[in-house]
Protein backbone atom coordinates (compact mmCIF):
# COMPACT_ATOMS: atom_id res chain seq x y z
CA UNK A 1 103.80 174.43 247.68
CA UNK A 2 102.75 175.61 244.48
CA UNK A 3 104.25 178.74 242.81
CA UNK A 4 102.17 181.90 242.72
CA UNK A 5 101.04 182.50 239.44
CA UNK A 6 101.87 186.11 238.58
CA UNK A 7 99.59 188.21 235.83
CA UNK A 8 101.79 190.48 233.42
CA UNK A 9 98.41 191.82 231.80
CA UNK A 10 97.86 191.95 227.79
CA UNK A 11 101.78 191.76 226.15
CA UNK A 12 101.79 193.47 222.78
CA UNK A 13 103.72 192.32 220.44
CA UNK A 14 104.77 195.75 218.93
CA UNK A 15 105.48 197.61 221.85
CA UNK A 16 107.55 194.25 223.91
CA UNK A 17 110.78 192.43 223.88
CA UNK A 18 112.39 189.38 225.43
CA UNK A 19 115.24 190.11 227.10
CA UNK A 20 117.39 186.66 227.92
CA UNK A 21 120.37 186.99 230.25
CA UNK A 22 123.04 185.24 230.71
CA UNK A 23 121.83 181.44 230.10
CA UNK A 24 125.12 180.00 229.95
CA UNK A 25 127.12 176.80 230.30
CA UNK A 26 129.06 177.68 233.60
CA UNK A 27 125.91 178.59 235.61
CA UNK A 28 124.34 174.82 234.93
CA UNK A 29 125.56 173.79 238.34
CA UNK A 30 124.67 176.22 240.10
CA UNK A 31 121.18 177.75 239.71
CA UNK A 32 118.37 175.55 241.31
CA UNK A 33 115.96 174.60 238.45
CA UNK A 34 118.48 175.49 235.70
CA UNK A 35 116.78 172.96 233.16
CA UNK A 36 113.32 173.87 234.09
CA UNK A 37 114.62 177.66 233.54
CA UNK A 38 115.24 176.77 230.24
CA UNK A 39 112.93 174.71 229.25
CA UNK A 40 110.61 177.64 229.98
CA UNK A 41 112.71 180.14 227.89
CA UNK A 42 113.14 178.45 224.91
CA UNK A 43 109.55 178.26 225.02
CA UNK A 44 109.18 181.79 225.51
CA UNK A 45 111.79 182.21 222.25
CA UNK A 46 109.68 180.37 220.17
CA UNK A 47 106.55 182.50 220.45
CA UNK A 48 108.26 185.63 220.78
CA UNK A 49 109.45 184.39 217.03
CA UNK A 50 106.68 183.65 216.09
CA UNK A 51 104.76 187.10 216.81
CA UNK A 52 108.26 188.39 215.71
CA UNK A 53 109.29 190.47 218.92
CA UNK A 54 112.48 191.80 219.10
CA UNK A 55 114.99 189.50 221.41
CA UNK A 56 118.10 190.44 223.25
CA UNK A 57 120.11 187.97 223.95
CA UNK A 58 123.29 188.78 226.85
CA UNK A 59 126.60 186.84 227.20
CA UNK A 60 128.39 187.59 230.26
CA UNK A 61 132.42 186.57 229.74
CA UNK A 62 131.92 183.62 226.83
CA UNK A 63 135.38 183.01 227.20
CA UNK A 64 135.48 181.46 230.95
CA UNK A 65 131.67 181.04 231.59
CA UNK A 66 130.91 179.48 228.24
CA UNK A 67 128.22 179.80 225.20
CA UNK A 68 124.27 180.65 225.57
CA UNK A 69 123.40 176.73 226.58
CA UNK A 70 122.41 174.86 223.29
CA UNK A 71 118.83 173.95 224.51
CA UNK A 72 117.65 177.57 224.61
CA UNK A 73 117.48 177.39 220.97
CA UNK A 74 119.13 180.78 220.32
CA UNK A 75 121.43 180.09 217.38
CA UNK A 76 120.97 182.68 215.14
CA UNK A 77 120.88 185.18 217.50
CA UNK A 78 123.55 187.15 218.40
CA UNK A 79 124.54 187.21 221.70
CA UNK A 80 125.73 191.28 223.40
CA UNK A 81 128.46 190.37 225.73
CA UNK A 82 127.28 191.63 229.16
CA UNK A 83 129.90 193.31 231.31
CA UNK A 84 127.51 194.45 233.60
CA UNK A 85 126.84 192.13 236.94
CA UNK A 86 123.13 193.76 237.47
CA UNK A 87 120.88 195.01 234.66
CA UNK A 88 120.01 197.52 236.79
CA UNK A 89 119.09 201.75 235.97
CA UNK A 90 122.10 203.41 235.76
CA UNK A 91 124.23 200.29 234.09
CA UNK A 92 123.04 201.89 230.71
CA UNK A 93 121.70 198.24 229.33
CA UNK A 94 117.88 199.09 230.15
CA UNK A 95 118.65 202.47 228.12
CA UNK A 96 118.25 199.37 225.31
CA UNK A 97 114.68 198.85 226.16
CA UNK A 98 113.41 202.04 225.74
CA UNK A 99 109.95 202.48 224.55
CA UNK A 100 109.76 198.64 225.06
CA UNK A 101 107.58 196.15 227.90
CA UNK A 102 110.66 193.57 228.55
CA UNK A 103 109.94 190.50 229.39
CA UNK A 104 112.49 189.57 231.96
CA UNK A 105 114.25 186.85 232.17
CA UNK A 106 117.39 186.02 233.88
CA UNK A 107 119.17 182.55 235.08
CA UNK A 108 121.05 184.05 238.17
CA UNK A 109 119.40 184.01 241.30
């Protein structure tokens, strides 16, 4: 069964941001699809470079659940370490996005 495809409308450049979370090392195993995942985001990295949006990149504990995964193609970027288990309204990390269209992305089911 095919995926639905899902329209996001026009994305401006100046008024958007790419918002990766949380691709890391420890949650390979884990998440169905992980390389597809990826393969998809570092995609979306590339143009959001090229039309230079803005990209936020979230780490959650580095120290036991490893780096952003090497594939993504983030280097250069610096990572904000993500204490937060749910980006959600009060958790103060969409206060980040204000006045932006994220685009979102996150590896955890």
């Amino acid at each position: 069964m095919a995926a639905a495809r899902v329209s996001l409308g026009r994305i401006l450049p100046e008024s958007s941001i790419l918002f990766l979370c949380d691709m890391q090392e420890k949650f390979r195993p884990s998440i169905a699809y992980f390389p597809q995942i990826v393969s998809v985001a570092a995609r979306m990295l590339k143009v959001a470079r090229l039309l230079d949006v803005p990209v936020l990149l979230t780490e959650q504990y580095p120290q036991g659940l490893g780096p952003t995964v090497p594939e993504l193609g983030a280097q250069g970027i610096r990572p904000i370490q993500n204490i937060i288990k749910e980006p959600v309204p009060d958790s103060g990390l969409l206060g980040l996005f204000q006045g932006q269209n994220p685009l979102l992305l996150n590896s955890r089911p």
